[in-house]
Protein backbone atom coordinates (compact mmCIF):
# COMPACT_ATOMS: atom_id res chain seq x y z
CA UNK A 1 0.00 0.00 0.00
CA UNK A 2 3.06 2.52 1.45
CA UNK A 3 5.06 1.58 -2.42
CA UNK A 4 1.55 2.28 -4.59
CA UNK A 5 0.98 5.66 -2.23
CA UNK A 6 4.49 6.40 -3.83
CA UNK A 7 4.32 5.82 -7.25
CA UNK A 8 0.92 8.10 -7.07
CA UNK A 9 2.74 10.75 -5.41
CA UNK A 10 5.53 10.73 -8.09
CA UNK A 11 3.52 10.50 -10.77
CA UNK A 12 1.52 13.74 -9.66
CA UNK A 13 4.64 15.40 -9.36
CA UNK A 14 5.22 14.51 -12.85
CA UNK A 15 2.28 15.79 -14.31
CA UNK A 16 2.79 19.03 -13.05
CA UNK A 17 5.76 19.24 -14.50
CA UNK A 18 8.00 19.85 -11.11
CA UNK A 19 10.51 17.45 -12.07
CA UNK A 20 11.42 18.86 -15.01
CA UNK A 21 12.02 22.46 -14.53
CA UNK A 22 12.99 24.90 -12.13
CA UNK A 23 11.14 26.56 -9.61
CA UNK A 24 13.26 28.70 -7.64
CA UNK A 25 13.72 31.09 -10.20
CA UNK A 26 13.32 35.06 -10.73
CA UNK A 27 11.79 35.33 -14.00
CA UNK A 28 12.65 38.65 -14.43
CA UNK A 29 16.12 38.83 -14.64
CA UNK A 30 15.66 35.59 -16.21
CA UNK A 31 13.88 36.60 -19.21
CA UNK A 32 13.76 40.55 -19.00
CA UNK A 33 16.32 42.78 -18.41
CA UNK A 34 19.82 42.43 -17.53
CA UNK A 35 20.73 40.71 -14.45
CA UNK A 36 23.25 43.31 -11.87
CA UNK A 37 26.79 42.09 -11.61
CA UNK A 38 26.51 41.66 -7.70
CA UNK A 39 30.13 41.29 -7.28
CA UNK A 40 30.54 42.55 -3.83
CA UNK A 41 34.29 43.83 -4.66
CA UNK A 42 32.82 45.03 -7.97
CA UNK A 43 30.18 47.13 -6.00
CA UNK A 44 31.45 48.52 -3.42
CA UNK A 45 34.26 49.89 -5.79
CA UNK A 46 31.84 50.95 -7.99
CA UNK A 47 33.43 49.97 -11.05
CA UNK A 48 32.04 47.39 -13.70
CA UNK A 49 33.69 44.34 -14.66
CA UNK A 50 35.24 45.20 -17.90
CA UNK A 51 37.13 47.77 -16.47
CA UNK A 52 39.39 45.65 -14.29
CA UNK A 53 41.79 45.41 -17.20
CA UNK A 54 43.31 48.86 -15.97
CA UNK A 55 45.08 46.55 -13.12
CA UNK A 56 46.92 44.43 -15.91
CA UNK A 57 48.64 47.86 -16.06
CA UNK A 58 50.17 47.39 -12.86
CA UNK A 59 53.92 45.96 -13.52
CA UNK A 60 53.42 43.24 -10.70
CA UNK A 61 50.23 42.25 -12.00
CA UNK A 62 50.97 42.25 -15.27
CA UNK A 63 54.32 39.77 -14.82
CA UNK A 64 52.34 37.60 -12.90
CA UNK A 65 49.27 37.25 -15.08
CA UNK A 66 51.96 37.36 -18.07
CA UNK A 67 53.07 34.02 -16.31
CA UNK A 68 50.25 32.15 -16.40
CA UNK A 69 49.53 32.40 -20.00
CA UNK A 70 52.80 31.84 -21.04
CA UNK A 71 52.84 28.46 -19.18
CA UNK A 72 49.34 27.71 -20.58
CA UNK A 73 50.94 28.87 -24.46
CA UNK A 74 53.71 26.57 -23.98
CA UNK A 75 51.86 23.52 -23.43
CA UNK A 76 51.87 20.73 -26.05
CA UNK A 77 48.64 19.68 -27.07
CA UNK A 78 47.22 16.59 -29.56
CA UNK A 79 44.25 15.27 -31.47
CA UNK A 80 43.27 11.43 -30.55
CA UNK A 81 43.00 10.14 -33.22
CA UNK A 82 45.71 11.92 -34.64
CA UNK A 83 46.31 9.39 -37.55
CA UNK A 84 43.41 10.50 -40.01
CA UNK A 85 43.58 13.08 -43.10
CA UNK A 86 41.13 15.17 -41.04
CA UNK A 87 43.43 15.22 -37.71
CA UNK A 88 45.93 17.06 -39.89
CA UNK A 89 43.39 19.24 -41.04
CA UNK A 90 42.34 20.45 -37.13
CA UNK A 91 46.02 20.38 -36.21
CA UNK A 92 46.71 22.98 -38.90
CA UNK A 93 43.77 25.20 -37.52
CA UNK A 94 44.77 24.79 -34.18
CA UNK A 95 48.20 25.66 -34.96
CA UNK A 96 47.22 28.73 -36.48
CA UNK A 97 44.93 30.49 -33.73
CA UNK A 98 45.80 28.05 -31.10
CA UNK A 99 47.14 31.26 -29.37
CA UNK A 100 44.09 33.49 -30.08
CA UNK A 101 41.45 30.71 -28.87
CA UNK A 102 43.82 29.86 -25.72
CA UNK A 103 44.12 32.96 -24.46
CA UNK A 104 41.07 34.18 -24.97
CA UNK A 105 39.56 31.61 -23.02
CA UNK A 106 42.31 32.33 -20.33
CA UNK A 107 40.31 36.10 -19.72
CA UNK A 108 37.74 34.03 -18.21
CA UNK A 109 40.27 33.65 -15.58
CA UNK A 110 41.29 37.15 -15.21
CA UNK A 111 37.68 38.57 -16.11
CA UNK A 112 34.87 36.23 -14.76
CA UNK A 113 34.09 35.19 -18.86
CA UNK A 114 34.86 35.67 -22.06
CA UNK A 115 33.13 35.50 -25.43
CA UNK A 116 34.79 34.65 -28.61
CA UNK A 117 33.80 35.02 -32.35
CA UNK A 118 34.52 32.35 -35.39
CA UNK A 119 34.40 33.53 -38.96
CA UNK A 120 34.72 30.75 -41.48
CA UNK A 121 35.75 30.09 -45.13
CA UNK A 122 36.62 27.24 -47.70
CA UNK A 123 39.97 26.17 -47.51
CA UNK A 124 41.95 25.63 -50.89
CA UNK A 125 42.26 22.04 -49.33
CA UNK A 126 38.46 21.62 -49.96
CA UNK A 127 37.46 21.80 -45.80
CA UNK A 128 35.56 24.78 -44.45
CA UNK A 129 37.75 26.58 -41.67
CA UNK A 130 38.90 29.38 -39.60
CA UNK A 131 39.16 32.56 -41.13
CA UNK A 132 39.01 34.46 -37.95
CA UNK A 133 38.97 33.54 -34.14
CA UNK A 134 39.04 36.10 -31.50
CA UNK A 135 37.63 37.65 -28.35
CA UNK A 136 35.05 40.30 -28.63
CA UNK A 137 34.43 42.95 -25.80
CA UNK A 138 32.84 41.21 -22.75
CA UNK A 139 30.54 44.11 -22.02
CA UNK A 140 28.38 43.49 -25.26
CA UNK A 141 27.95 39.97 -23.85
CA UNK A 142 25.24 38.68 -20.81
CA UNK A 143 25.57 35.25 -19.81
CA UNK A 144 22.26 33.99 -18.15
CA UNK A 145 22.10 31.43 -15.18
CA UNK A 146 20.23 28.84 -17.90
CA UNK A 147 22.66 28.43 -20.30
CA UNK A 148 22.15 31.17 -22.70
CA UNK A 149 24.17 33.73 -24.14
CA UNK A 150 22.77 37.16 -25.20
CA UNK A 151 24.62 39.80 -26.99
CA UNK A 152 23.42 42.99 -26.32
CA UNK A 153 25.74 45.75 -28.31
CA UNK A 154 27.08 48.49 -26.34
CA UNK A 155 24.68 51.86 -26.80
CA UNK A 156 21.96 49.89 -28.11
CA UNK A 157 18.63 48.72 -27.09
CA UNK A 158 18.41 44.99 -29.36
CA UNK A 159 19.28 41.52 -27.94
CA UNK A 160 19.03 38.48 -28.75
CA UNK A 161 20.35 35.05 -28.05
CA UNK A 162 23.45 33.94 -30.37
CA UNK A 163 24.56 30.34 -31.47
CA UNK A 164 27.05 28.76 -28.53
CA UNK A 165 27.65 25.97 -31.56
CA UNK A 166 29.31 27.16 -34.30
CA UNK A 167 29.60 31.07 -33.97
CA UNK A 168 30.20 32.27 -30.48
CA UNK A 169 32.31 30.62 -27.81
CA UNK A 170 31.34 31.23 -23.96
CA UNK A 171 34.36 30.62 -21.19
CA UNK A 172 33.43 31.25 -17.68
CA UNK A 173 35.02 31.06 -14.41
CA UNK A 174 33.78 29.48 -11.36
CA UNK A 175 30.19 30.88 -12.34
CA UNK A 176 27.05 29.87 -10.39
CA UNK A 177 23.12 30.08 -10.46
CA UNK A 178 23.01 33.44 -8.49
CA UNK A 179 26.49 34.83 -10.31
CA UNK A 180 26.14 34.17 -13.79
CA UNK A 181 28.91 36.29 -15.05
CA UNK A 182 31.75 34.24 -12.53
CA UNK A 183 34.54 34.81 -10.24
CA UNK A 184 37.01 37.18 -11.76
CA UNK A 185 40.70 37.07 -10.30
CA UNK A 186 41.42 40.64 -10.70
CA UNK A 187 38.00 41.83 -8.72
CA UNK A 188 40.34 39.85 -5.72
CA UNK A 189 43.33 42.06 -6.34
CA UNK A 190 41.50 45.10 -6.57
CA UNK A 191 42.42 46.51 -3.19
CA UNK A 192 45.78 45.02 -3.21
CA UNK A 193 46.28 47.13 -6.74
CA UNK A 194 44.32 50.42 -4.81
CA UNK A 195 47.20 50.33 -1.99
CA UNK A 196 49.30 49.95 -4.54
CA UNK A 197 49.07 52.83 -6.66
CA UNK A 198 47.95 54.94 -3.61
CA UNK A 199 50.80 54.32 -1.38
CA UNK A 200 52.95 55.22 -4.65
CA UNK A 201 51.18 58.58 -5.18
CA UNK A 202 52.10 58.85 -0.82
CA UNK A 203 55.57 58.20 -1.44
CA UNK A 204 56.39 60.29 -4.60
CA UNK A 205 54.73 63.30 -2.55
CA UNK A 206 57.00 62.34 0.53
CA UNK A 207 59.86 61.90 -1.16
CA UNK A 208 59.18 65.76 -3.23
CA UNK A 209 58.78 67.23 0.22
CA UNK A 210 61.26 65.26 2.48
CA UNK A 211 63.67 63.62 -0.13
CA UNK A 212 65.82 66.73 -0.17
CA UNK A 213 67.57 68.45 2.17
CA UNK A 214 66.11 71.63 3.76
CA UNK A 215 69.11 74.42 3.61
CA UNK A 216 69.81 76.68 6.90
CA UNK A 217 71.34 80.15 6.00
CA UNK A 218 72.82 82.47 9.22
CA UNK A 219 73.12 85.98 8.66
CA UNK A 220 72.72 89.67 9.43
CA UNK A 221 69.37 91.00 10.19
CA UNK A 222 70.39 93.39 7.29
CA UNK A 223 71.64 90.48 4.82
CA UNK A 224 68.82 87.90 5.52
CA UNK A 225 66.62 88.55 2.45
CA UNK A 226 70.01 88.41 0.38
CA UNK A 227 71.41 85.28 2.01
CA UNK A 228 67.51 83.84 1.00
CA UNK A 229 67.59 84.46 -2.59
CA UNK A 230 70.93 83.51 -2.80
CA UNK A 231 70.39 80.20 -1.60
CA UNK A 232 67.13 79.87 -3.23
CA UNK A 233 69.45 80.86 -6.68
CA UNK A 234 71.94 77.52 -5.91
CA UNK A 235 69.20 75.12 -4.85
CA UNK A 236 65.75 75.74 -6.20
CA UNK A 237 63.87 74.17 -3.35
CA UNK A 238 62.62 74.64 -0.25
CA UNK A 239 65.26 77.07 2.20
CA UNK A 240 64.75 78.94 5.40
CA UNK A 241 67.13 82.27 6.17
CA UNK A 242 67.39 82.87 10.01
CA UNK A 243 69.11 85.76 12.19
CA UNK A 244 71.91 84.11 13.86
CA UNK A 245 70.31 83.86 17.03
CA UNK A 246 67.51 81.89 16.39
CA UNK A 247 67.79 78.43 16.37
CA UNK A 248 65.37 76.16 14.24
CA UNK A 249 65.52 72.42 13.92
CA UNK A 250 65.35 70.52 11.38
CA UNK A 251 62.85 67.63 10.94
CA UNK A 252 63.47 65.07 7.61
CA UNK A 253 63.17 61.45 7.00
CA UNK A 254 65.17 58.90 8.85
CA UNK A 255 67.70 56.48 6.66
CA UNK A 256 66.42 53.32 4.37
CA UNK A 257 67.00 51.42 7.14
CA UNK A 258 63.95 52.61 9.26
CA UNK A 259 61.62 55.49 9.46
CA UNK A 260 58.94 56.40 6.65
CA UNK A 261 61.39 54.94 3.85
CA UNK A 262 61.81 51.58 5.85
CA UNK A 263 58.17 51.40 6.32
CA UNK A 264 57.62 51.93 2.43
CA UNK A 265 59.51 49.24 1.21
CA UNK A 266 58.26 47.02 3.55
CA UNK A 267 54.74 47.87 2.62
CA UNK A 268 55.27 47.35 -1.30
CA UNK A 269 57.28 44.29 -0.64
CA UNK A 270 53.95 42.70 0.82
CA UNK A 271 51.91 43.83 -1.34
CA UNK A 272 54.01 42.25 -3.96
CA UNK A 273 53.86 38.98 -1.79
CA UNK A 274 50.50 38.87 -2.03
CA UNK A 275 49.69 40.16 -5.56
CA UNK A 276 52.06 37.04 -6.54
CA UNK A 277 50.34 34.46 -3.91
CA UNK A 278 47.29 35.23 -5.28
CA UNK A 279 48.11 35.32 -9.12
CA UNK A 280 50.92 32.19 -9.08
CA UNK A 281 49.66 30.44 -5.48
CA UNK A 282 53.12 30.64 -4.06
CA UNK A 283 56.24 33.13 -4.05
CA UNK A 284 59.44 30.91 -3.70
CA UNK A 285 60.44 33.75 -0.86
CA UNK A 286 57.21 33.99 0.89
CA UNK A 287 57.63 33.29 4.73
CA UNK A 288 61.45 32.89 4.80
CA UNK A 289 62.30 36.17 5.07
CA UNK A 290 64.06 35.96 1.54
CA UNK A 291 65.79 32.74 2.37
CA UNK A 292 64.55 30.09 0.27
CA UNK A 293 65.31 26.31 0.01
CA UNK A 294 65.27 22.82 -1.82
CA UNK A 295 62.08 21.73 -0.34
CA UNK A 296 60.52 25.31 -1.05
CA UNK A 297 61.33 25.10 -4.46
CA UNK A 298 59.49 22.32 -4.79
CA UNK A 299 56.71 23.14 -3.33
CA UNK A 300 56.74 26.07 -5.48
CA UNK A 301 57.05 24.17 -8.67
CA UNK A 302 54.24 21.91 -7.88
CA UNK A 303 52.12 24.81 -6.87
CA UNK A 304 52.64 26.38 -9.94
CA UNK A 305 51.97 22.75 -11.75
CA UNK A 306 48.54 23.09 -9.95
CA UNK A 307 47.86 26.34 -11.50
CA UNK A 308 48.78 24.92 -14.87
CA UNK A 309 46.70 21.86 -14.90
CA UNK A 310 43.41 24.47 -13.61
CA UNK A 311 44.44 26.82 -16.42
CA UNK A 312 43.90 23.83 -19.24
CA UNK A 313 41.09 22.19 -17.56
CA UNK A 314 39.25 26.03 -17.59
CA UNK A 315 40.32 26.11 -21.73
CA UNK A 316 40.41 22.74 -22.72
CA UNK A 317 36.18 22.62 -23.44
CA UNK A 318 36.25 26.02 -25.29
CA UNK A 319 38.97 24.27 -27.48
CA UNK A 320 36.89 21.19 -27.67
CA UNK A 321 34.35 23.20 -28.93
CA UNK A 322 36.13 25.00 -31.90
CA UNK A 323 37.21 21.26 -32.66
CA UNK A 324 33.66 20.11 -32.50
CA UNK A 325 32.50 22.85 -34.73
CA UNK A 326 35.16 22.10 -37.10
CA UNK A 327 34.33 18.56 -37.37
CA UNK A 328 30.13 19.25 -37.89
CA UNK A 329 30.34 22.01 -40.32
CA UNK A 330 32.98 19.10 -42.96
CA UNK A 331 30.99 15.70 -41.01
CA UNK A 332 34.17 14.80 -39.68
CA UNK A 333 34.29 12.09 -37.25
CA UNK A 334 34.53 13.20 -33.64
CA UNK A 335 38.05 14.30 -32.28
CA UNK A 336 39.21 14.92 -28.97
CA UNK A 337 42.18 17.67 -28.00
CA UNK A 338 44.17 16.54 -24.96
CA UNK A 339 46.28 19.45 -23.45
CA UNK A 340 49.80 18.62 -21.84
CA UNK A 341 51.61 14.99 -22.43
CA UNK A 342 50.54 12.23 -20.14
CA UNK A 343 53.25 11.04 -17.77
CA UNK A 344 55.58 8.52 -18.84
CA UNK A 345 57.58 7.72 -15.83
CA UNK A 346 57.75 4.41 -15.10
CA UNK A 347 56.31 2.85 -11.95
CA UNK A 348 59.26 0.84 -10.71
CA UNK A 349 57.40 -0.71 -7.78
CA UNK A 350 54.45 -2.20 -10.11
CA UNK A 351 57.35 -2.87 -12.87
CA UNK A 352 58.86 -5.21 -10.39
CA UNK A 353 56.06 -6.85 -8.75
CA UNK A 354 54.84 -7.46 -12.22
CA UNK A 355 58.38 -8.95 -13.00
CA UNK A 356 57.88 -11.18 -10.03
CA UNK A 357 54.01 -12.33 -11.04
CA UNK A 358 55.76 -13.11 -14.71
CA UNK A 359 58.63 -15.07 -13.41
CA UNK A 360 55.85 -16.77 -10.98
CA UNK A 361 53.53 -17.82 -13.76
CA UNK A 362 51.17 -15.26 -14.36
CA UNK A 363 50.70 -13.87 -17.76
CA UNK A 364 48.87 -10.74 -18.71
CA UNK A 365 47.16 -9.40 -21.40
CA UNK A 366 48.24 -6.42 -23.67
CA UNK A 367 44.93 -4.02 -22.25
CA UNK A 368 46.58 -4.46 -18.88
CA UNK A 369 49.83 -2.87 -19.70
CA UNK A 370 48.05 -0.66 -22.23
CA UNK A 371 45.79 0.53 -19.14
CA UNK A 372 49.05 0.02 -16.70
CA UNK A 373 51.73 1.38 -18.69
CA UNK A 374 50.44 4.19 -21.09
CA UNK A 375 50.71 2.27 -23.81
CA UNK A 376 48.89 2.45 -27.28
CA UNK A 377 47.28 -0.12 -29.40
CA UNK A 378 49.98 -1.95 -31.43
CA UNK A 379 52.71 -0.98 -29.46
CA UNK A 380 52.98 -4.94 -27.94
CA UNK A 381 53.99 -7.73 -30.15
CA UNK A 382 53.64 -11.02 -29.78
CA UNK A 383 57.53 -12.58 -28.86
CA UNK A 384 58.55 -14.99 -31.54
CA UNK A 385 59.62 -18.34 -29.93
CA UNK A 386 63.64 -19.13 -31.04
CA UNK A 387 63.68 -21.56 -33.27
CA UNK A 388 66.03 -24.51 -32.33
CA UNK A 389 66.11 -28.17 -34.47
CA UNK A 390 66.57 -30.96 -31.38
CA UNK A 391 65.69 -34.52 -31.29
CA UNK A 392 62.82 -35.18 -28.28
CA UNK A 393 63.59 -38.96 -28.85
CA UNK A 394 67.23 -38.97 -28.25
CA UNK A 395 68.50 -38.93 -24.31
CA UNK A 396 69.21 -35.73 -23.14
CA UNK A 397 71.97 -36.84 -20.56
CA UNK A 398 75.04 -36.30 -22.17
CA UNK A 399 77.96 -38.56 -21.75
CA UNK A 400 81.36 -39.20 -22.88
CA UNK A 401 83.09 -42.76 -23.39
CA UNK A 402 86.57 -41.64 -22.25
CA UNK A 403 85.01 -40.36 -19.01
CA UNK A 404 83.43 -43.65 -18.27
CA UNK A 405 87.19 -45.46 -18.83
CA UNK A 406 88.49 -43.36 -17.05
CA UNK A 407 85.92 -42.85 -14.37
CA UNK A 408 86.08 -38.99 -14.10
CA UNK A 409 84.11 -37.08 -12.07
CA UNK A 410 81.12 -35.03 -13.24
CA UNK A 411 83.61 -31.81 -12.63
CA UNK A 412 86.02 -33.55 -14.83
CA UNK A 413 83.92 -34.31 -17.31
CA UNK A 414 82.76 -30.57 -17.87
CA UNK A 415 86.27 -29.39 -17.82
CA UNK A 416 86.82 -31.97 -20.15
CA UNK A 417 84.21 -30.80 -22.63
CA UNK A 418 85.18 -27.06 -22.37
CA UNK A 419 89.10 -28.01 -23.39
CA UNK A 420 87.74 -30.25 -25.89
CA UNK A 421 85.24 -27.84 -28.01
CA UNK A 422 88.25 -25.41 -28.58
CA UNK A 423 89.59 -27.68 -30.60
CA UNK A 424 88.71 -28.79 -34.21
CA UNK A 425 85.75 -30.53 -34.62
CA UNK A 426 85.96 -33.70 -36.80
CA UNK A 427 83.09 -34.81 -38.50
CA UNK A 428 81.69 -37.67 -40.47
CA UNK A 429 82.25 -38.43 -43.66
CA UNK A 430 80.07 -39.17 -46.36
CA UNK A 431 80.47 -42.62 -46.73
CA UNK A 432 80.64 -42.76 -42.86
CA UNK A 433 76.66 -41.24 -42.64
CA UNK A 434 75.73 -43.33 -45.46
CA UNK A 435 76.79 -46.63 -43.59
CA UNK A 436 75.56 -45.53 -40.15
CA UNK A 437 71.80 -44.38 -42.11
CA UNK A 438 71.83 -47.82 -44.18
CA UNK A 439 72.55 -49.80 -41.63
CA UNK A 440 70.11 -48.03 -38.65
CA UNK A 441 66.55 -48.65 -38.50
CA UNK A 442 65.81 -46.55 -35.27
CA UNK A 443 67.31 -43.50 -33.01
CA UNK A 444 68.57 -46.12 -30.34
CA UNK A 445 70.25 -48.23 -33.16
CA UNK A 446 71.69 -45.19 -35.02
CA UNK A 447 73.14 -44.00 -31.29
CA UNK A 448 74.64 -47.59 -30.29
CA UNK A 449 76.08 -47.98 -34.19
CA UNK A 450 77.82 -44.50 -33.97
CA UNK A 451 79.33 -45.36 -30.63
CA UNK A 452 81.15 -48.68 -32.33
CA UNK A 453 81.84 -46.27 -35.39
CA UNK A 454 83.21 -43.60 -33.06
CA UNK A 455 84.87 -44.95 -29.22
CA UNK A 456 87.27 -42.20 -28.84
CA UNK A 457 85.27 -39.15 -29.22
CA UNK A 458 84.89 -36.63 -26.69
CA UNK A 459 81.60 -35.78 -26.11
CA UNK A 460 81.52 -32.52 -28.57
CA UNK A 461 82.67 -34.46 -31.05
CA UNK A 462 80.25 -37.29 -30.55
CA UNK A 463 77.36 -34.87 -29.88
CA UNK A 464 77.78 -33.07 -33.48
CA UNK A 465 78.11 -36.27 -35.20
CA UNK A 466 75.04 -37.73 -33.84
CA UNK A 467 73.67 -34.47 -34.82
CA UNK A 468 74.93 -35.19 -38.40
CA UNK A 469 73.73 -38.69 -38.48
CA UNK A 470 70.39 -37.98 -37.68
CA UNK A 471 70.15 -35.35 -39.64
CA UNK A 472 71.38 -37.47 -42.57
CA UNK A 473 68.90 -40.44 -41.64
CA UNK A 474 66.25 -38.33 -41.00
CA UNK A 475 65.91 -36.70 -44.94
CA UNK A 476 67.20 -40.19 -46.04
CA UNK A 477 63.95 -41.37 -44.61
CA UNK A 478 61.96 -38.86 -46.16
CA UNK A 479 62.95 -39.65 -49.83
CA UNK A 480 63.05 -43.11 -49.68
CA UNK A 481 59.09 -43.01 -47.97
CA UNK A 482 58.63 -40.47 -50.91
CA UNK A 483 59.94 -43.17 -53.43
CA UNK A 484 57.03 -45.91 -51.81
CA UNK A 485 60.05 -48.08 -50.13
């Protein structure tokens, strides 16, 4: 009764129609009207989002943003499958605006989103692409919470939603239901960049009123205003003429070592700090006090690895989509771009437990170390077994008929075979193999008749002779079954 109570309820829920839609929704910045940018550092600046790109003006700012897409430019990418006629066709186009489509999608970063537009042409090579990829001004642009993309042009009162397909190209950052537009980096170092510049403007006005000496003349009540313009003649700044018995003292700023220039240079250097924490994650001198390290380093490097592999993932699906266009407008299969090379260092641990499983018994298949290993279809061969011609029905003991005159020891004997294969090897002759394969109807006869034939032979010698012998008897056999005798 509780299961078919369920179903009912469900299947009310359906028919309204709850299921498939939203319901928490405002449906009037949803469908009229532009939504606010409610950016809280945004707001209470009171400046819009496109006009954060005055801080890539800032030197700090500017090397450490430079940074980012330089490591993101450098990166190797590749088309899977890169073997067909139209993989060369997308690597060429890629290739050609890779930089254009990369770091416009890296704004998104820096911005909140980005927007880029794809013109197209025929190709003398018969394939429709890029003529022009590139980003357009983010203000004309209004990404909506559902999906949508509308393109409302600067100073006019027409929208309308464009094609996220084939023509336009939406990037965003960290963007969510209520914030539509995303997270923008530089709205974070807008106060850092504020201090900045403002404590710049404090110290070029300190340094104009303090950073020069202040020059004390002592005259003659009679001389003073001549003693004034004479000084203000040699130095052209700020001087004070006194009678000789007044006394006035002298305030100015304190050495680099403390005092308002001190102070300065500490404040700048931590803003610096943090401008590059932000931007890169880590400075390599942050917290030691300008003494770095081996283990800092490292953490440093993979820090900035971190960055890196965020930076691709945030690109790598607007790239998939100019390679997706590509591919629908000439019915291409699909193709997949893969930023960065895979790792190739080998697992040494695995490697030799695997070793051990071999050596063990276990065998594995070629998808394990394709999965295991990094490997790629065709890469594994099948090993060829080494071809060697024996006898299974001879013994495989070997023996020697001077060692069992003799009675030598097993040590013996091997020395004795060593010495012996340096020599010359004799062999059979003709008429010797002839006799031995006429008068042999088996292996065991064969062996016995070439021991009578042959008493004094070491055992290299004997081996290669019965070797000879059986080889002899063994086609002889052959062509007389082939003559019907």
């Amino acid at each position: 009764m509780a299961k078919s109570k369920k179903d009912k309820a469900s299947k009310k829920a359906l028919s309204k129609g709850n299921l498939y839609s939203q319901e928490a929704v405002s449906a009037f910045f949803t469908h009229f009207g532009k939504q606010p940018d409610n950016d809280e550092v945004l707001r209470k600046a009171g400046i819009t989002r496109h006009r954060l790109k005055v801080l890539l003006d800032d030197d700090e700012i500017a090397q450490a943003v430079e940074t980012r897409i330089d490591a993101l430019l450098g990166t190797p990418f590749r088309l899977e499958p890169s073997d067909t006629p139209e993989a060369q066709h997308l690597k060429q186009q890629l290739d050609e605006w890779y930089f254009e489509i990369a770091s416009g999608a890296l704004n998104a970063l820096f911005f909140g989103y980005s927007v880029q537009e794809a013109v197209y042409e025929l190709k003398p090579e018969g394939y429709i692409g890029l003529q022009w990829i590139g980003e357009k001004p983010m203000q004309w642009f209004e990404p909506k919470n559902d999906g949508r993309l509308i393109l409302r042009k600067e100073g006019s009162s027409q929208e309308h939603v464009v094609d996220q397909i084939f023509k336009f190209f939406l990037t965003r950052r960290k963007a969510t239901y209520e914030q539509p537009y995303g997270k923008a980096l530089l709205a974070t170092l807008y106060w850092l960049f504020f201090f900045k510049q403002n404590g710049f403007k404090f110290w070029a006005k300190f340094l104009e009123r303090f950073g020069t000496p202040i020059l004390l003349g002592k005259c003659k009540d009679s001389e003073i205003d001549d003693m004034n313009q004479a000084l203000l003649n040699a130095h052209a700044q700020s001087v004070v003429s006194i009678d000789v018995e007044d006394d006035v003292q002298v305030l100015s700023a304190q050495g680099s070592s403390g005092g308002a220039n001190g102070a300065f240079e500490t404040f700048n250097k931590t803003l610096a700090q943090q401008i590059q924490k932000l931007v890169l994650g880590q400075t390599l001198t942050s917290g030691t006090d300008g003494k770095g390290s081996y283990a800092l380093g490292q953490v440093h490097e993979n820090v900035r690895a971190d960055k890196l592999k965020s930076d691709m993932r945030l690109v790598t699906p607007t790239l998939q989509a100019v390679v997706n266009a590509l591919c629908e407008l000439n019915n291409w299969a699909k193709h997949t771009i893969v930023l960065g090379e895979e790792s190739k260092v080998l697992n040494t641990e695995q490697a030799e437990r695997d070793t051990r499983l071999k050596n063990a018994g276990a065998n594995f298949s070629d998808a394990y170390f394709i999965r295991e290993y990094g490997l790629q279809e065709g890469d594994l061969k099948t090993a060829m077994e080494p071809f060697q011609q024996t006898f299974s029905a001879l013994p495989k003991p070997a023996f020697s008929f001077k060692a069992s005159v003799q009675k030598q020891s097993p040590e013996q004997q091997e020395v004795e075979e060593l010495t012996d294969g340096q020599g010359e090897l004799q062999l059979l002759t003709n008429e010797q193999i002839k006799q031995l394969a006429t008068e042999s109807e088996t292996p065991e006869a064969l062996l016995f008749n070439l021991s009578q034939l042959i008493p004094d032979a070491t055992q290299s010698q004997f081996t290669a002779s019965l070797d000879q012998a059986l080889y002899a008897a063994d086609v002889l056999g052959y062509a007389t079954a082939a003559k019907g005798k």
